[in-house]
C-alpha atoms as a PDB file:
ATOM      1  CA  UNK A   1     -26.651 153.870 122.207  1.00  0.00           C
ATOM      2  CA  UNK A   2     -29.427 156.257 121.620  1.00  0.00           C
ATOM      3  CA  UNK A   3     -32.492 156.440 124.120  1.00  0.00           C
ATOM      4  CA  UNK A   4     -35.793 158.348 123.212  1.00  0.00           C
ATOM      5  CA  UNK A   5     -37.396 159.539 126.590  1.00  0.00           C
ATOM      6  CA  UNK A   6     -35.955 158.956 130.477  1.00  0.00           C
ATOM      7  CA  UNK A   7     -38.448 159.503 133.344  1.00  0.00           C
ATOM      8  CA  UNK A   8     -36.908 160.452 136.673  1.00  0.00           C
ATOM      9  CA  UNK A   9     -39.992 159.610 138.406  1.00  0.00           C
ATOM     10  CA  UNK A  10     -42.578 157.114 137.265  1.00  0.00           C
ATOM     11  CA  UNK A  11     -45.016 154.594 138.506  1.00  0.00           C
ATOM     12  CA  UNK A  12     -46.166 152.651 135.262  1.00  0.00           C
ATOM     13  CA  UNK A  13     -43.308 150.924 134.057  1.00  0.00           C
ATOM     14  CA  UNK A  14     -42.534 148.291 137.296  1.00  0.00           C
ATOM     15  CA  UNK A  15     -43.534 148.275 140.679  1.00  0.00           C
ATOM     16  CA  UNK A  16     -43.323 151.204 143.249  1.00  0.00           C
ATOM     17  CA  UNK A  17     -41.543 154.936 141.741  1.00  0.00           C
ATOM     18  CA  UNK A  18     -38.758 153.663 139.601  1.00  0.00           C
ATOM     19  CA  UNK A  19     -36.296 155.720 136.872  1.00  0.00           C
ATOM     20  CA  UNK A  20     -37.408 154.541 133.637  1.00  0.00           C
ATOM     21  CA  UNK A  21     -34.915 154.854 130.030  1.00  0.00           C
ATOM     22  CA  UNK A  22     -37.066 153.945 127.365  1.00  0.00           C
ATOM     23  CA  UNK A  23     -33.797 153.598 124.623  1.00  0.00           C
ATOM     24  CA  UNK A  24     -33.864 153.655 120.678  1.00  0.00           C
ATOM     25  CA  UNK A  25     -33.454 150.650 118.317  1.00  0.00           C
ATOM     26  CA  UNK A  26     -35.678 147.569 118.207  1.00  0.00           C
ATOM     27  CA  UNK A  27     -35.383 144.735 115.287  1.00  0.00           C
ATOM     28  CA  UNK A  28     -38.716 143.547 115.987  1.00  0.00           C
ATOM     29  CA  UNK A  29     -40.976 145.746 114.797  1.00  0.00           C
ATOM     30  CA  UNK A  30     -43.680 144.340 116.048  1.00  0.00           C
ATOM     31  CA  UNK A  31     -47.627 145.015 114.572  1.00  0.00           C
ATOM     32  CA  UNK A  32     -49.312 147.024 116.968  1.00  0.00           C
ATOM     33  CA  UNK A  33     -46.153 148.428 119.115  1.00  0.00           C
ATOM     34  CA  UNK A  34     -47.404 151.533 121.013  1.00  0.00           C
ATOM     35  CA  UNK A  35     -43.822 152.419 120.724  1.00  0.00           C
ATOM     36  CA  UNK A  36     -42.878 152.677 116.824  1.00  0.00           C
ATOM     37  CA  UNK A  37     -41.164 155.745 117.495  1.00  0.00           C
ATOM     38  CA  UNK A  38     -37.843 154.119 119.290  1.00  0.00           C
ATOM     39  CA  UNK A  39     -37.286 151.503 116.294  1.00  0.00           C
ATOM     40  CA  UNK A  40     -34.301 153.061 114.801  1.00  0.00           C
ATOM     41  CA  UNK A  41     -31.106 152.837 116.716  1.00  0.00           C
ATOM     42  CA  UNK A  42     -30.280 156.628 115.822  1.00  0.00           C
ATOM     43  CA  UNK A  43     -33.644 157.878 116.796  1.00  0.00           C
ATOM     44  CA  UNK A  44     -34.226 160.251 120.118  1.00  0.00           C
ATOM     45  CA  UNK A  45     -30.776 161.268 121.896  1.00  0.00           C
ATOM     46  CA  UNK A  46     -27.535 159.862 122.441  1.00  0.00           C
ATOM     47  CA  UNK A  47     -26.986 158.342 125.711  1.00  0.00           C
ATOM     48  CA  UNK A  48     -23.795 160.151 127.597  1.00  0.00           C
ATOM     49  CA  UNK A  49     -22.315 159.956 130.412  1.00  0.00           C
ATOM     50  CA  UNK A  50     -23.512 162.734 131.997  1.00  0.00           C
ATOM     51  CA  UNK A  51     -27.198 160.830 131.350  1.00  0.00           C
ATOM     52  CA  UNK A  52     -26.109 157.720 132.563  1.00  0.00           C
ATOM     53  CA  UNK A  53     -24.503 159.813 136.337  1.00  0.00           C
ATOM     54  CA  UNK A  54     -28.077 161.384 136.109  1.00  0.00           C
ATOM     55  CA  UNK A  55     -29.738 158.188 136.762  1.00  0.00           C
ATOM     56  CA  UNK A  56     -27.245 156.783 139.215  1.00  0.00           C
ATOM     57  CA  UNK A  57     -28.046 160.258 141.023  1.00  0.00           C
ATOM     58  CA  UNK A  58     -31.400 159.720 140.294  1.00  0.00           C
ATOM     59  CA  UNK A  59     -31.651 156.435 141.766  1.00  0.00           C
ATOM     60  CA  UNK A  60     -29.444 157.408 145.052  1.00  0.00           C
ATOM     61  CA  UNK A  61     -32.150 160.571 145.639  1.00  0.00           C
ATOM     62  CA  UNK A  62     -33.608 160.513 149.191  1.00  0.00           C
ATOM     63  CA  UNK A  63     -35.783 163.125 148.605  1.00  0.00           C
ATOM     64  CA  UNK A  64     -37.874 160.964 146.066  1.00  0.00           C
ATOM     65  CA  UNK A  65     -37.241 157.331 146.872  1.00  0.00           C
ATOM     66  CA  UNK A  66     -36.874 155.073 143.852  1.00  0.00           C
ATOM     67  CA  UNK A  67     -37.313 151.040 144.018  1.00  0.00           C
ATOM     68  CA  UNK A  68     -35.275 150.389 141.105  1.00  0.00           C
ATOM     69  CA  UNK A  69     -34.705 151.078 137.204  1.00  0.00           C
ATOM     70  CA  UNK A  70     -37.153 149.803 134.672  1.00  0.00           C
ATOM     71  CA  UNK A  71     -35.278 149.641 130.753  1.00  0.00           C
ATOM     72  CA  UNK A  72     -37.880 149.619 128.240  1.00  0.00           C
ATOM     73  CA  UNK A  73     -37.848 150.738 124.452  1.00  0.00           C
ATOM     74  CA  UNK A  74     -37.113 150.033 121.511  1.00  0.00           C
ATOM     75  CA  UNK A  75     -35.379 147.381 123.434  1.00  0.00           C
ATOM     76  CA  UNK A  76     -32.325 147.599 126.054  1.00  0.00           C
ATOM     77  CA  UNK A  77     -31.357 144.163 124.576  1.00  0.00           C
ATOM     78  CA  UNK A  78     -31.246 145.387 120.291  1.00  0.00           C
ATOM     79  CA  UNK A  79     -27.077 145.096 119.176  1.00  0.00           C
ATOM     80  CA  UNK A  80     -26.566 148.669 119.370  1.00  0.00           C
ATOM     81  CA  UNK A  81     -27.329 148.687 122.922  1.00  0.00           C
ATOM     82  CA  UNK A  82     -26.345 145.795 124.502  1.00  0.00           C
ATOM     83  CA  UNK A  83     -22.891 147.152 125.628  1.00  0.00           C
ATOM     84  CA  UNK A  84     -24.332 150.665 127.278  1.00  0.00           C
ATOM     85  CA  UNK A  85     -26.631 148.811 128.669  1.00  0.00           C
ATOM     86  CA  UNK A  86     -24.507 146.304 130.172  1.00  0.00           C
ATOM     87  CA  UNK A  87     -22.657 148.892 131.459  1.00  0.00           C
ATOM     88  CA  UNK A  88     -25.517 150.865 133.371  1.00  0.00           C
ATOM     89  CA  UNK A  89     -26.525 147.836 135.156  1.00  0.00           C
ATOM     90  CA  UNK A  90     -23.204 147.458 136.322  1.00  0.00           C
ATOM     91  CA  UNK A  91     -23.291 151.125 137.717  1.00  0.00           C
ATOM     92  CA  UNK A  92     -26.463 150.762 139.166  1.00  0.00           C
ATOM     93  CA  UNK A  93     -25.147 146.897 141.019  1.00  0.00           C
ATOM     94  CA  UNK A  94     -22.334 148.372 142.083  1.00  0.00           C
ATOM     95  CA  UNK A  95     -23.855 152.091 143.483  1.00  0.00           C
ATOM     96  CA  UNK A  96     -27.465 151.804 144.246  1.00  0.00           C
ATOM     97  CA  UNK A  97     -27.966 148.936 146.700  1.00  0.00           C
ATOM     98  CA  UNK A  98     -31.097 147.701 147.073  1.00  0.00           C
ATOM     99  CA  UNK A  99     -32.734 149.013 143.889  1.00  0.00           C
ATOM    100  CA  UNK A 100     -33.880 146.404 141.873  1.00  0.00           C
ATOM    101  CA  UNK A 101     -33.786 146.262 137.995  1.00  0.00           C
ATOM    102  CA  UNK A 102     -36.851 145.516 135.730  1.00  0.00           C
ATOM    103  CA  UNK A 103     -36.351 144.755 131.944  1.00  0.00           C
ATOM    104  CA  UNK A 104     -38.628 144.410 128.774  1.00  0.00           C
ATOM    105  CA  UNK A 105     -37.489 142.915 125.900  1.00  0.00           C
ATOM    106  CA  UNK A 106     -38.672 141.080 122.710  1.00  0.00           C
ATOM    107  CA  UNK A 107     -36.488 138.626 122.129  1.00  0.00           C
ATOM    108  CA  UNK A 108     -36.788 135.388 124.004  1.00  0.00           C
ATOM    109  CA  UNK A 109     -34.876 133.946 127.572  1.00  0.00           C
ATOM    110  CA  UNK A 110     -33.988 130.862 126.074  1.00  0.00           C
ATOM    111  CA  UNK A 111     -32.406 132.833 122.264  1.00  0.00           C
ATOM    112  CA  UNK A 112     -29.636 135.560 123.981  1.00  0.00           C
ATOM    113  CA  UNK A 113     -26.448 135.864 122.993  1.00  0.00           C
ATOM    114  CA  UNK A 114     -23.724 135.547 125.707  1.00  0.00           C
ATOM    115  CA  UNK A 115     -24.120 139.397 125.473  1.00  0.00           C
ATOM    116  CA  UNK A 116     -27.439 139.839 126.029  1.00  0.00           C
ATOM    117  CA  UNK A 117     -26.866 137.038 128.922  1.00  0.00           C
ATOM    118  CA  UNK A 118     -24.914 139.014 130.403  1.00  0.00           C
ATOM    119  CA  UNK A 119     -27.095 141.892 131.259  1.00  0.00           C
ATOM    120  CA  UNK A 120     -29.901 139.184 132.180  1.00  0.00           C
ATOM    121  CA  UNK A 121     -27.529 137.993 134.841  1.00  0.00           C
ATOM    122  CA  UNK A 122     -27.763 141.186 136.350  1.00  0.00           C
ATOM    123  CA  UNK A 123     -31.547 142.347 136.289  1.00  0.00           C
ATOM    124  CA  UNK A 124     -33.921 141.294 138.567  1.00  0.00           C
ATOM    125  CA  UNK A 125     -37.149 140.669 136.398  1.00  0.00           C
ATOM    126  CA  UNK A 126     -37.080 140.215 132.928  1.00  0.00           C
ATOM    127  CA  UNK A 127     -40.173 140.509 130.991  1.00  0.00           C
ATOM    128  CA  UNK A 128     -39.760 138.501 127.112  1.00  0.00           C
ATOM    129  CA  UNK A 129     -40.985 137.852 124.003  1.00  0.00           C
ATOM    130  CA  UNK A 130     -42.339 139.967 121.035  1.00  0.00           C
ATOM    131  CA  UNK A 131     -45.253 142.065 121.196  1.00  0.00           C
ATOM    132  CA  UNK A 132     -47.998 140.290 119.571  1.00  0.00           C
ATOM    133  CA  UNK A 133     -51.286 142.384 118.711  1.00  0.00           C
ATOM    134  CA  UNK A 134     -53.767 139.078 118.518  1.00  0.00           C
ATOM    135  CA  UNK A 135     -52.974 138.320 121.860  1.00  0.00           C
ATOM    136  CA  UNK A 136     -53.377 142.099 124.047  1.00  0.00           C
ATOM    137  CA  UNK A 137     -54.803 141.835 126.662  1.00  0.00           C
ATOM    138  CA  UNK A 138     -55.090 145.297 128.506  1.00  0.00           C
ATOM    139  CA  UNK A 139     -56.146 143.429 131.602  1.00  0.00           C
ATOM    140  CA  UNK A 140     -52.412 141.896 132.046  1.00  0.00           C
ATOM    141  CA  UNK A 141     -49.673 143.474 134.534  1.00  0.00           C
ATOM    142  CA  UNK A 142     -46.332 144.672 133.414  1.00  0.00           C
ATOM    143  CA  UNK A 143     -46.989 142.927 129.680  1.00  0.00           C
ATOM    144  CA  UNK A 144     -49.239 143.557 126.762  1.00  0.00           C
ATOM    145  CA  UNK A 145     -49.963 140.145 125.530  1.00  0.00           C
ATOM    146  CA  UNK A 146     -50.020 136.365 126.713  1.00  0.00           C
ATOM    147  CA  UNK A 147     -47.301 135.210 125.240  1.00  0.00           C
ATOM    148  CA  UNK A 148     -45.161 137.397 126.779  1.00  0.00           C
ATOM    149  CA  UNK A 149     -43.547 135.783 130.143  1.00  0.00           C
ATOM    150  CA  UNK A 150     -42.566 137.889 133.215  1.00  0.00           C
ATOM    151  CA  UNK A 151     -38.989 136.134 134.707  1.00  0.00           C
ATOM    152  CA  UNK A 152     -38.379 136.944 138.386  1.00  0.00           C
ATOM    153  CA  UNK A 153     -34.734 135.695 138.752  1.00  0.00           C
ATOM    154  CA  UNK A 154     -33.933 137.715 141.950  1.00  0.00           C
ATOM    155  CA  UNK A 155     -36.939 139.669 143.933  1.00  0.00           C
END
């Protein structure tokens, strides 16, 4: 998996000061994507290890605390990701109790592969469906049009 930018501290991208990994490679494509720049799987920089202890650490900071991980793109749900980001989740369930786990992604609840399920089943909010341009509406929170749905499985 590639990711294109990772911010340590923001407020934008979920509620309260979350870690946010914005990774590379989205099949959607969709018209009006603020975001063009993470469509290609290969784009930005691979995601290592050492990137993946870096939010765990991140996340487990006193000195700044987080409420969770948001996982933005591209999307965190394309093929090429789906294992890496299966496997960050896991880290973060496993060694950062109480942070929650926010999710955007284009493709649809009710469409995932047992794969893609299988991240699902361990985020907290997931927020779905395609960007679509005739339907922005800037006055929306933590989406960019109305068809998109926000899912709060665990909160």
């Amino acid at each position: 998996m590639n990711y294109h930018n990772y911010y340590p501290v923001d407020v934008v991208n979920g509620p309260g000061t979350r870690c946010t990994l914005f990774v590379s490679g989205c099949e959607h494509q969709c018209r009006g994507c603020y975001n063009k720049s993470t469509w290609r799987p290969d784009a930005g920089h691979a995601f290592t290890q050492e990137m993946e202890d870096q939010i765990i650490a991140d996340l487990n900071d006193s000195r700044i605390k987080r409420r969770g991980l948001s996982l933005s793109g591209g999307d965190p749900l394309h093929p090429a990701n789906v294992s890496s980001v299966l496997q960050l989740v896991q880290r973060v369930r496993e060694e950062c109790p109480g942070k929650d786990i926010w999710l955007w992604s284009g493709y649809l609840l009710a469409e995932l592969t047992i794969e893609q399920k299988a991240v699902i089943d361990l985020v907290d909010v997931m927020i779905d469906g395609k960007f679509e341009k005739e339907l922005h509406d800037p006055s929306l929170v933590w989406k960019g049009s109305s068809n998109q749905v926000i899912h709060y499985f665990k909160c």
